[in-house]
N, C-alpha and C. Protein backbone atom coordinates (compact mmCIF):
# COMPACT_ATOMS: atom_id res chain seq x y z
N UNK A 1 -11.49 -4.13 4.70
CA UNK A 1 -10.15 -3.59 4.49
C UNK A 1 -9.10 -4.62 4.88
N UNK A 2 -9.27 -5.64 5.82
CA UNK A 2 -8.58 -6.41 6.68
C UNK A 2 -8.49 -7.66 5.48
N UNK A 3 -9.48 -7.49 5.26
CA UNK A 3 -9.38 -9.02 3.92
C UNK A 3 -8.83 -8.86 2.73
N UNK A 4 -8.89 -7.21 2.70
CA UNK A 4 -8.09 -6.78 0.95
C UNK A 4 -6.80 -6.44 1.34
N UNK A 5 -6.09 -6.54 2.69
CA UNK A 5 -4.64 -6.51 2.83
C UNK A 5 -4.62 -7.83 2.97
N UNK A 6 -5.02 -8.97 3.46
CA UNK A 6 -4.65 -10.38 3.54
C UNK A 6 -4.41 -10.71 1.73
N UNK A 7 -5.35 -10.03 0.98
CA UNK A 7 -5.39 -10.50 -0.34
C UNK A 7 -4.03 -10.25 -0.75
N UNK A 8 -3.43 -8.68 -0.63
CA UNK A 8 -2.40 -7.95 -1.03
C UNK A 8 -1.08 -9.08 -0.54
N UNK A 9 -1.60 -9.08 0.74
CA UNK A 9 -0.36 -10.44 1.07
C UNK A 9 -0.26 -11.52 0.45
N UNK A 10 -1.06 -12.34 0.25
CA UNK A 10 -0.65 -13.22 -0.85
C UNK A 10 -0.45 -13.04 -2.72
N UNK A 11 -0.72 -11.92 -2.64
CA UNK A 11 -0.08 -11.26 -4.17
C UNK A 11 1.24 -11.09 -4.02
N UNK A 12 1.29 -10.53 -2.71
CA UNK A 12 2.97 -10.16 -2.33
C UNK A 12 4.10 -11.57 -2.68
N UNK A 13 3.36 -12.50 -2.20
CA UNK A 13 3.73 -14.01 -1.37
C UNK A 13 3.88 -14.68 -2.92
N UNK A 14 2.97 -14.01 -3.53
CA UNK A 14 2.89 -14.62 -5.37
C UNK A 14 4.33 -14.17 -6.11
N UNK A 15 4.14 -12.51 -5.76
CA UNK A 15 5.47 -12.48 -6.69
C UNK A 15 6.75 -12.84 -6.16
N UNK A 16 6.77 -13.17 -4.63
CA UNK A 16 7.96 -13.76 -4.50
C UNK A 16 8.19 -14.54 -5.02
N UNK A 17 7.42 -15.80 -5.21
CA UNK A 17 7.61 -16.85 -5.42
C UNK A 17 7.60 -17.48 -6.89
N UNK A 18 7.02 -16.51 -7.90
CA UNK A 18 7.30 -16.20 -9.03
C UNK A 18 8.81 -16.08 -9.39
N UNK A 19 9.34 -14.92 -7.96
CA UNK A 19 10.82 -14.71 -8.59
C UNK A 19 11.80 -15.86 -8.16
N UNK A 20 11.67 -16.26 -6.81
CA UNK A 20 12.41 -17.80 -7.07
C UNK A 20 12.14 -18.32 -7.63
N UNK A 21 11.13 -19.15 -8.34
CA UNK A 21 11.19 -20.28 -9.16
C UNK A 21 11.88 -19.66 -10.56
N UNK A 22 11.80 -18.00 -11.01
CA UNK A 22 12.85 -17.90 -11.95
C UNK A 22 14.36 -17.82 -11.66
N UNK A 23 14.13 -17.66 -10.32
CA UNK A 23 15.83 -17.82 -10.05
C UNK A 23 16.39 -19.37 -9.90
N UNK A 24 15.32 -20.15 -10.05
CA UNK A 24 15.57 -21.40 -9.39
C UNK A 24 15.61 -22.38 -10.61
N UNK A 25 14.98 -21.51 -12.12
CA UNK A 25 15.26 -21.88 -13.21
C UNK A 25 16.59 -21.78 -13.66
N UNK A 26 17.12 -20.47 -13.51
CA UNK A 26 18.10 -19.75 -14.12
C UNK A 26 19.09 -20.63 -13.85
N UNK A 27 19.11 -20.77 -12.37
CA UNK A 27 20.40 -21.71 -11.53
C UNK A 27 20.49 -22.94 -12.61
N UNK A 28 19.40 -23.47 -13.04
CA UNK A 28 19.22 -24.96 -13.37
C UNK A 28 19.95 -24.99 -14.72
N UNK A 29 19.49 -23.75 -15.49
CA UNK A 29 20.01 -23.93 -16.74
C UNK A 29 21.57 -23.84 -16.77
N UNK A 30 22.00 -22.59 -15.46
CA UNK A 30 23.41 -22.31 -15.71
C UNK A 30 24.13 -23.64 -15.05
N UNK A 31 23.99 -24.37 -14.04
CA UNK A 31 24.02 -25.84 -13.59
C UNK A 31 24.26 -26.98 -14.68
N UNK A 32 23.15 -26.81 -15.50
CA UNK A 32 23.21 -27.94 -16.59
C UNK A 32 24.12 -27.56 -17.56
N UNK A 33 24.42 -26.52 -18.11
CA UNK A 33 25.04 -25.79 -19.05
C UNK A 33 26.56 -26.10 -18.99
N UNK A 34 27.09 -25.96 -17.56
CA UNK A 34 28.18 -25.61 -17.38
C UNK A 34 28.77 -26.84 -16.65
N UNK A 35 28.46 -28.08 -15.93
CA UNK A 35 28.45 -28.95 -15.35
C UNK A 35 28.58 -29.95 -15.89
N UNK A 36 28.13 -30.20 -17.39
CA UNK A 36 27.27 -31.15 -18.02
C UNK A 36 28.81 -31.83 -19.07
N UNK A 37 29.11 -32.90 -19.10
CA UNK A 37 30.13 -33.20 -20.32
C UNK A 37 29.68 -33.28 -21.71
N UNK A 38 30.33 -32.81 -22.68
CA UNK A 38 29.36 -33.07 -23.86
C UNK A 38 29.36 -34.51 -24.18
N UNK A 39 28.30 -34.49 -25.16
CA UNK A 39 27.80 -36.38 -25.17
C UNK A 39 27.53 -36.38 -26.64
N UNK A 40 27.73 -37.32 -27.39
CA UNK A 40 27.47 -37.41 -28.93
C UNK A 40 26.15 -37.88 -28.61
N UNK A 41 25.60 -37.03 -29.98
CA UNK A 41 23.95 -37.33 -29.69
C UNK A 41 23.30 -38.03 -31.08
N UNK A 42 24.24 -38.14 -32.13
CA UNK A 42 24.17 -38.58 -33.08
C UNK A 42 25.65 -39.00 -33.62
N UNK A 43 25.52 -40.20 -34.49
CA UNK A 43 26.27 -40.65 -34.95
C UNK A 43 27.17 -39.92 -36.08
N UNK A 44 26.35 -39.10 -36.12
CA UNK A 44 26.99 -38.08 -38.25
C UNK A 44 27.38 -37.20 -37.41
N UNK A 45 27.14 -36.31 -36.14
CA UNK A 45 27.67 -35.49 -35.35
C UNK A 45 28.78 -35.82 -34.74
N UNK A 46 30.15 -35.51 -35.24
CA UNK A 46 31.18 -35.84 -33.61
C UNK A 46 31.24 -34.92 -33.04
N UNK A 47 31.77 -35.22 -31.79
CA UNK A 47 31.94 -34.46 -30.17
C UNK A 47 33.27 -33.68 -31.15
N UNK A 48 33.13 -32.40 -30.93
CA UNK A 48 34.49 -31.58 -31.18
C UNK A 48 35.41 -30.86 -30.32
N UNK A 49 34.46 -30.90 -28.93
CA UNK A 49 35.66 -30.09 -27.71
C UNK A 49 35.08 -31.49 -26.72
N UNK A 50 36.36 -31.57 -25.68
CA UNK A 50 36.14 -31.81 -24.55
C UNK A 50 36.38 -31.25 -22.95
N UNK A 51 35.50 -31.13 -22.10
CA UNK A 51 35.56 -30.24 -21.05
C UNK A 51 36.88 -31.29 -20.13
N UNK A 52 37.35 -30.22 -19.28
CA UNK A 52 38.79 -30.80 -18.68
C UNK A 52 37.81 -31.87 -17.21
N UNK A 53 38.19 -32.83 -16.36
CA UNK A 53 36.82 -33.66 -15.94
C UNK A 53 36.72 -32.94 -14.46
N UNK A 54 37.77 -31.40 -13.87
CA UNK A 54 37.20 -30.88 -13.00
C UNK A 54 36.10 -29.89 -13.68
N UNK A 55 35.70 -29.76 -14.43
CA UNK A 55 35.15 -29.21 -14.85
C UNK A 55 33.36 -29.54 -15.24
N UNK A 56 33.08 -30.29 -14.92
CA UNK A 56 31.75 -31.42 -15.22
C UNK A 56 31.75 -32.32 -14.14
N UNK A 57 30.73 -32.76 -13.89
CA UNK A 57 30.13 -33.33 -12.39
C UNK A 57 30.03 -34.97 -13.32
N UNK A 58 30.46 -35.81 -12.14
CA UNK A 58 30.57 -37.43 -12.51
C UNK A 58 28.93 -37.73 -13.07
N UNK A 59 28.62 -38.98 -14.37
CA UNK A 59 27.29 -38.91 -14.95
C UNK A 59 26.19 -39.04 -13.30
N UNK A 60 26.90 -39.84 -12.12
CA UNK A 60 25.89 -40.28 -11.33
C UNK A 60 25.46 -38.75 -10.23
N UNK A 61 26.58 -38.10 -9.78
CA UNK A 61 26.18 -36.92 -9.14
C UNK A 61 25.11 -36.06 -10.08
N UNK A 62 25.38 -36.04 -11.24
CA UNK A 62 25.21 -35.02 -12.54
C UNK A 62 23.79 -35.62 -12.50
N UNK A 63 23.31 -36.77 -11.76
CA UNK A 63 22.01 -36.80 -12.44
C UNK A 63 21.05 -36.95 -10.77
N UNK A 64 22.18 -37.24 -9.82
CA UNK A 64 21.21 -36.81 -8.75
C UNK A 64 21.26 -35.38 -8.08
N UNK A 65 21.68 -34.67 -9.29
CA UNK A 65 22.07 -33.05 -8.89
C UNK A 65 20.65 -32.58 -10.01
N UNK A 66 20.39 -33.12 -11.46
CA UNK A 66 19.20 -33.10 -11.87
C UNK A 66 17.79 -33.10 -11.05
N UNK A 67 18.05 -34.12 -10.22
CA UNK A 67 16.52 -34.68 -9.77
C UNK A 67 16.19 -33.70 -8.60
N UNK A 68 17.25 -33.07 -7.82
CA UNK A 68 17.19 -32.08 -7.03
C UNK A 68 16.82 -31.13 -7.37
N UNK A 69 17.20 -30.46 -8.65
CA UNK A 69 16.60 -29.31 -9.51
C UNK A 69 15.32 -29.49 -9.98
N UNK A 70 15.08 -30.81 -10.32
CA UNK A 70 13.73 -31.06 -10.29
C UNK A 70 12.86 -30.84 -9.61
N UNK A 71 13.43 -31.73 -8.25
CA UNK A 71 12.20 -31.39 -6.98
C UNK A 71 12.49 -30.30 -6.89
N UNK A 72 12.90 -29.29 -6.52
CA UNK A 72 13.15 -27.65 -6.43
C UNK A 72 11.76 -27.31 -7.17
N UNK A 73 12.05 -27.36 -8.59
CA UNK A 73 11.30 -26.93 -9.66
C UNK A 73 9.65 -27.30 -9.17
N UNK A 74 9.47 -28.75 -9.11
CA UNK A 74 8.12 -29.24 -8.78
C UNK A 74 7.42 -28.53 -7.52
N UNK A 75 8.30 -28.26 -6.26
CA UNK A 75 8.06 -27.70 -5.38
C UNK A 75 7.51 -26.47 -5.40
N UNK A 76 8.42 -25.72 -5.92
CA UNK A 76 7.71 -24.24 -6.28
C UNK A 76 6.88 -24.01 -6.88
N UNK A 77 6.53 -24.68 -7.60
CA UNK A 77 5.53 -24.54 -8.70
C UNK A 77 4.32 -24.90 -8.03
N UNK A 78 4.53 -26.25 -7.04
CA UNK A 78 3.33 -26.46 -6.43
C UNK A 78 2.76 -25.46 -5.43
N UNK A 79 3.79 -24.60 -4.56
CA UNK A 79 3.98 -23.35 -3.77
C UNK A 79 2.76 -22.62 -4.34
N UNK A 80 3.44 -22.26 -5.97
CA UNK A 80 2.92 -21.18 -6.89
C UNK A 80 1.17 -21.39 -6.80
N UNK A 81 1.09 -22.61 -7.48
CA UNK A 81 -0.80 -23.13 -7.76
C UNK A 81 -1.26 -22.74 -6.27
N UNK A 82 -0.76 -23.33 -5.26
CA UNK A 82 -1.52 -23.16 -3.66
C UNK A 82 -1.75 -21.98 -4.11
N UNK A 83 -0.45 -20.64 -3.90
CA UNK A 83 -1.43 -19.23 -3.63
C UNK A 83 -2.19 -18.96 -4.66
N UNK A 84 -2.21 -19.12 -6.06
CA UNK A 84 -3.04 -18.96 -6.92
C UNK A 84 -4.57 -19.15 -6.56
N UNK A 85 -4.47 -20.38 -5.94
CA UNK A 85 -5.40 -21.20 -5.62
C UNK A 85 -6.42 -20.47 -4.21
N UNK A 86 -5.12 -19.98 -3.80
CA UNK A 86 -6.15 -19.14 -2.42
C UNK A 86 -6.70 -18.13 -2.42
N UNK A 87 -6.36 -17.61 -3.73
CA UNK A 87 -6.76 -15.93 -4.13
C UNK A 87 -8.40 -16.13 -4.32
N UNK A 88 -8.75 -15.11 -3.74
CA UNK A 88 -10.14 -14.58 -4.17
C UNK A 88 -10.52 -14.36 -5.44
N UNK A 89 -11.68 -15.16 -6.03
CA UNK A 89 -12.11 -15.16 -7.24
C UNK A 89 -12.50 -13.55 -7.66
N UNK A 90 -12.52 -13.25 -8.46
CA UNK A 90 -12.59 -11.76 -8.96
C UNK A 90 -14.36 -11.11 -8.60
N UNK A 91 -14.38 -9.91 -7.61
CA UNK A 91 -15.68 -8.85 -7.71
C UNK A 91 -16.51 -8.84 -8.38
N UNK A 92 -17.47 -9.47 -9.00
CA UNK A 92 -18.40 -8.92 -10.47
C UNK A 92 -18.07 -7.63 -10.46
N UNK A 93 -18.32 -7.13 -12.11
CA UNK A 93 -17.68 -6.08 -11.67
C UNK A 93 -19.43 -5.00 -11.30
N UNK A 94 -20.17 -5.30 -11.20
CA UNK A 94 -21.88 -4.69 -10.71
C UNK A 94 -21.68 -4.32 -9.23
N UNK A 95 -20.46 -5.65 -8.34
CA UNK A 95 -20.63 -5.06 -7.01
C UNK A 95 -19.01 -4.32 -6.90
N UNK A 96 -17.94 -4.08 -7.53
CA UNK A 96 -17.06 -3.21 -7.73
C UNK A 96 -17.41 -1.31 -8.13
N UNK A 97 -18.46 -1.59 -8.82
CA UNK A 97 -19.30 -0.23 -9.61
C UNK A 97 -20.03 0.12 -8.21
N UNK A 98 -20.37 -0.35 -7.36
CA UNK A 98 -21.24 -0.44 -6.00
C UNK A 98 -20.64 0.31 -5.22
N UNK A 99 -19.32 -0.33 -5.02
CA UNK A 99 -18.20 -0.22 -3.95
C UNK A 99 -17.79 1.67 -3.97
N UNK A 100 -17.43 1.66 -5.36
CA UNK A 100 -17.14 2.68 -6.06
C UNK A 100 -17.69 3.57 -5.45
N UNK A 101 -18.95 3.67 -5.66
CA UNK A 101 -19.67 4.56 -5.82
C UNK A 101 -19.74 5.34 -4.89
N UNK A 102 -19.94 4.24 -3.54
CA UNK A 102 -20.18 4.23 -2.23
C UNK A 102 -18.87 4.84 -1.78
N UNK A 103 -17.67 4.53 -2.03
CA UNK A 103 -16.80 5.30 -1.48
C UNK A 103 -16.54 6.69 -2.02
N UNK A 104 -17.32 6.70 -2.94
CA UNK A 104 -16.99 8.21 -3.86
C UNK A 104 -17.65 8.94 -3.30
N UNK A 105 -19.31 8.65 -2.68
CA UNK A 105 -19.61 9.62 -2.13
C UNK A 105 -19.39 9.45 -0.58
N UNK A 106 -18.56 8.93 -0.08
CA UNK A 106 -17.70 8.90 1.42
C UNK A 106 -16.93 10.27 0.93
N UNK A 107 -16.20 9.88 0.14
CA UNK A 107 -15.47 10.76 -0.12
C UNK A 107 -15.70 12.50 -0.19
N UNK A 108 -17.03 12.22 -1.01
CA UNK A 108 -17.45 13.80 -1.55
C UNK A 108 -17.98 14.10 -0.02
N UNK A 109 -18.54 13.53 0.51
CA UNK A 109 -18.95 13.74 2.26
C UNK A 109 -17.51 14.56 2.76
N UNK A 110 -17.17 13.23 3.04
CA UNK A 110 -15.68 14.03 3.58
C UNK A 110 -15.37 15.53 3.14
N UNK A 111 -15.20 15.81 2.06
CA UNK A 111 -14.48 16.99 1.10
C UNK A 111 -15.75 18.29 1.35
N UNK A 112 -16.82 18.23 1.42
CA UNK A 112 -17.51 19.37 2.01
C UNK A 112 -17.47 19.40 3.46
N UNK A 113 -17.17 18.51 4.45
CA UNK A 113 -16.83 18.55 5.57
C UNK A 113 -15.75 19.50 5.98
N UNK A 114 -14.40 19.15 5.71
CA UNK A 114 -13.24 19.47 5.16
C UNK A 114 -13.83 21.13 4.85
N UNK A 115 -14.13 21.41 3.18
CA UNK A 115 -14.66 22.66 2.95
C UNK A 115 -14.95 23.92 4.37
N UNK A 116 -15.99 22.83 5.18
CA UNK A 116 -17.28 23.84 5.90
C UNK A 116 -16.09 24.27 6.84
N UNK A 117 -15.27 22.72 7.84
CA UNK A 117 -14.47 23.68 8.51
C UNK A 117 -13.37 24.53 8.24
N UNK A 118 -12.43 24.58 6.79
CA UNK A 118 -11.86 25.41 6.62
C UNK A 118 -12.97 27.10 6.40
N UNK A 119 -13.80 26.83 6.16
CA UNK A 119 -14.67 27.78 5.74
C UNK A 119 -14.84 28.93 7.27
N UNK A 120 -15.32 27.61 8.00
CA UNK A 120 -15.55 28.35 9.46
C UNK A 120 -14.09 28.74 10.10
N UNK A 121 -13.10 28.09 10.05
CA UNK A 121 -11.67 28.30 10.39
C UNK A 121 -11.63 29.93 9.71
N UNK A 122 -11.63 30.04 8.56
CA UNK A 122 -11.50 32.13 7.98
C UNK A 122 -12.31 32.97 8.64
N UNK A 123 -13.43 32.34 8.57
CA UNK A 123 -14.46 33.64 9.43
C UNK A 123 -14.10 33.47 11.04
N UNK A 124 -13.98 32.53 11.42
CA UNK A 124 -13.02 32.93 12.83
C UNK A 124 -11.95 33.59 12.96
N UNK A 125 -11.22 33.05 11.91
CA UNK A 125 -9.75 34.21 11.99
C UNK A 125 -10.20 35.57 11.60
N UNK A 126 -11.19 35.99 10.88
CA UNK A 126 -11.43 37.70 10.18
C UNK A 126 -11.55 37.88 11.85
N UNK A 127 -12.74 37.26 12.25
CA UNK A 127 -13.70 37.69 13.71
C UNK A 127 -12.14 37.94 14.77
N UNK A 128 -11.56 36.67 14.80
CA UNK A 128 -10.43 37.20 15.80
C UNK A 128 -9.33 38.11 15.74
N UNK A 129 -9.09 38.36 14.25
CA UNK A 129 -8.26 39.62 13.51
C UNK A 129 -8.47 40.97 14.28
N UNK A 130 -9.91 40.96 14.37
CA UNK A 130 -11.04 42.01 14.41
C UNK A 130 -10.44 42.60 16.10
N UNK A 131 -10.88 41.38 16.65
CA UNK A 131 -11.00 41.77 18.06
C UNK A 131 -9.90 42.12 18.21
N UNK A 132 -8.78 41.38 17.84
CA UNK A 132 -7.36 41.51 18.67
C UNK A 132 -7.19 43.04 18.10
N UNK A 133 -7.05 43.70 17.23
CA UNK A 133 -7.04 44.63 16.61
C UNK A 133 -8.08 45.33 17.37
N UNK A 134 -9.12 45.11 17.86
CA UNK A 134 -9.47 46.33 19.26
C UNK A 134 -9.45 46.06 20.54
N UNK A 135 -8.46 45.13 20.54
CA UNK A 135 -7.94 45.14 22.17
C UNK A 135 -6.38 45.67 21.63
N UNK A 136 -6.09 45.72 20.49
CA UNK A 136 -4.78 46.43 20.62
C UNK A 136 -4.62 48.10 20.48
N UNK A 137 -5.94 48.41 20.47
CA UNK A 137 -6.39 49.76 20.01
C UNK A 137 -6.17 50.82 21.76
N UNK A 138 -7.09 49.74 22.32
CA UNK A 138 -7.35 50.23 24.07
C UNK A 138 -5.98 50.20 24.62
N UNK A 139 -5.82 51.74 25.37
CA UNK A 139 -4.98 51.73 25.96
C UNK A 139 -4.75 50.83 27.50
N UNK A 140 -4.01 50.11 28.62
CA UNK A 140 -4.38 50.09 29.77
C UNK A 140 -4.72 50.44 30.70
N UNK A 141 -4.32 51.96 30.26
CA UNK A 141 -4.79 52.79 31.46
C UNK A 141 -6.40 52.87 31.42
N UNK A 142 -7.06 52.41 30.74
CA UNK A 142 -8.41 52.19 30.99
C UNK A 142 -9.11 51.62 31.50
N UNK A 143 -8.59 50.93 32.33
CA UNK A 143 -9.81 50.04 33.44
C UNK A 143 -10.34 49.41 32.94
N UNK A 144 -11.86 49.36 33.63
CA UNK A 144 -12.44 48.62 33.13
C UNK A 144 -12.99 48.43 32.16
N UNK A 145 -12.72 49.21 31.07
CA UNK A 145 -13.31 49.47 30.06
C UNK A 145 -12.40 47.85 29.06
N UNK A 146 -11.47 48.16 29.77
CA UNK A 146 -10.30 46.45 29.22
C UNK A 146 -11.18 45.69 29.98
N UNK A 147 -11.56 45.10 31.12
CA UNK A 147 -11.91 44.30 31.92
C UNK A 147 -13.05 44.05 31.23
N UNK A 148 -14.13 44.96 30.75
CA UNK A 148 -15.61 44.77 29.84
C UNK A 148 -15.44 44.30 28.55
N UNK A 149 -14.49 44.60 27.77
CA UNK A 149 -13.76 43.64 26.58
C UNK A 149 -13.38 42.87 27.27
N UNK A 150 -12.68 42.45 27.62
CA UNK A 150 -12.10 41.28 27.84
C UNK A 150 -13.21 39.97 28.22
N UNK A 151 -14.70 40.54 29.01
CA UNK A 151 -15.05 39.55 28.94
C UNK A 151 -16.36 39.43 27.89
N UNK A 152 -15.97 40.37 27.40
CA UNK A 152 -16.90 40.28 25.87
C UNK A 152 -16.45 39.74 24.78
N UNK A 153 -15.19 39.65 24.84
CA UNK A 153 -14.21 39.04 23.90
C UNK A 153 -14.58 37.10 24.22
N UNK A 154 -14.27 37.33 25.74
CA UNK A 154 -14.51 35.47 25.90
C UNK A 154 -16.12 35.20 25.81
N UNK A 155 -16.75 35.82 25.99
CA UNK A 155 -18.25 35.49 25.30
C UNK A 155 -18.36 34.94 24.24
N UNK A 156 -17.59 36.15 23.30
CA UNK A 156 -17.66 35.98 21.64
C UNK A 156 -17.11 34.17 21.62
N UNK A 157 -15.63 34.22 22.06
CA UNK A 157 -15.10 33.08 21.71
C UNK A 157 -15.55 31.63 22.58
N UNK A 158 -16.38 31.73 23.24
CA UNK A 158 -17.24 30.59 24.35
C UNK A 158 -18.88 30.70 22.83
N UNK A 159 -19.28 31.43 22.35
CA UNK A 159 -20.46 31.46 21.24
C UNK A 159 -19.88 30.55 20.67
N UNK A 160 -18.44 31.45 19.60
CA UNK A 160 -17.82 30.68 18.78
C UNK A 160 -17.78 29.07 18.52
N UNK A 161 -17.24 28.56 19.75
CA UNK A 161 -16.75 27.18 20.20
C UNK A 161 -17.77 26.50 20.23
N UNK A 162 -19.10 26.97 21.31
CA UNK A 162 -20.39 26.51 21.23
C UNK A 162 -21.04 25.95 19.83
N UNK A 163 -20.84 27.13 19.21
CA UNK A 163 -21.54 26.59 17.62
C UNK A 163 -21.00 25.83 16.85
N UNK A 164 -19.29 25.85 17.01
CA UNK A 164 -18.65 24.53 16.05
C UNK A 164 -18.69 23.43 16.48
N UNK A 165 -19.65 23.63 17.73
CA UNK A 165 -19.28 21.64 18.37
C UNK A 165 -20.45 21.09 17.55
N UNK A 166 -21.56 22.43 18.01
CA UNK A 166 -23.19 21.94 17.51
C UNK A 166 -22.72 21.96 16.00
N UNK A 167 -23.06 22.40 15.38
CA UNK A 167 -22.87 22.45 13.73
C UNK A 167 -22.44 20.92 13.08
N UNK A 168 -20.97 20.83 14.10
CA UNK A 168 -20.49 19.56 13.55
C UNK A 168 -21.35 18.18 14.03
N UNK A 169 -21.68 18.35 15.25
CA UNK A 169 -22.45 17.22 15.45
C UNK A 169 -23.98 17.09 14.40
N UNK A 170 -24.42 18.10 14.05
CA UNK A 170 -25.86 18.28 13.27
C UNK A 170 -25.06 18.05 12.02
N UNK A 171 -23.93 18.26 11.64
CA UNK A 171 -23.34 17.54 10.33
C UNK A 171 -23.25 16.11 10.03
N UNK A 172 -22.59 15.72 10.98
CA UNK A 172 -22.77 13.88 11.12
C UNK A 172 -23.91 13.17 11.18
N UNK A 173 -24.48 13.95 12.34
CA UNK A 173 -26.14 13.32 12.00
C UNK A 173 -26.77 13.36 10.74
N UNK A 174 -26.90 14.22 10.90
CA UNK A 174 -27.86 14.64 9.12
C UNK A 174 -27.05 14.04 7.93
């Protein structure tokens, strides 16, 4: 469980880093886009607007402001391959079908467990319904006839208790 949350963490650690390097694109394009002076790139093409020169970064900043976006770019990317790189190669899927299985019937264990003691939880409550309903019957002026319930009542519920400890322990075992 400890190794499939370490995994989850570097999936986590993946898509971060997925989303900077697209934010770290985005910057680059809107950077170059908007920074950049236009330049004739062909001779049959003329330049038809020109940007005002606060407006565009000098050619030498403009290109060691490039190489920074670069290394940015190279960086992350190399970031990216590492965790790629650290991820756990994929389950066959023969020992995934295994895993499965095995926890399915953890599971179905569990869920008749679950079942037996809600099961035993009702027939205790009918049983204690029962009693309280004839200790609410007896008047007090009866002596001991309360005092002889009363400790027939904690019998019942000292049985009771007795058998859900045993039961459950002969459940786990078995």
């Amino acid at each position: 469980m400890l190794q499939e949350l370490s995994h989850m963490d570097r999936i986590t650690q993946l898509q971060d880093e997925i989303q900077q390097i697209l934010v770290i694109m985005s910057n680059t394009i809107a950077y170059l886009t908007t920074r950049a002076n236009f330049a004739q790139v062909s001779s049959e093409v003329p330049i038809t607007k020109q940007r005002n020169p606060e407006k565009f970064d000098s050619p030498e900043v403009f290109e060691a402001n490039k190489r920074e976006l670069v290394t940015d770019l190279i960086v992350k990317a190399k970031q990216i391959d590492y965790l790629i790189n650290s991820l756990p190669e994929p389950e066959p899927e023969e020992a995934q079908a295994k895993r499965l299985e095995v926890l399915e019937e953890e599971m179905k264990q569990a869920n008749e467990e679950y079942a037996k003691a809600v099961s035993r939880a009702s027939e205790y409550f009918v049983v204690l319904h029962v009693v309280l309903r004839v200790i609410n019957s007896f008047s007090f002026s009866r002596g001991n006839r309360i005092e002889d319930l009363h400790s027939q009542v904690s019998e019942v519920l000292k049985l009771m208790l007795s058998e859900t400890d045993a039961d459950l322990i002969v459940d786990r075992v078995g």
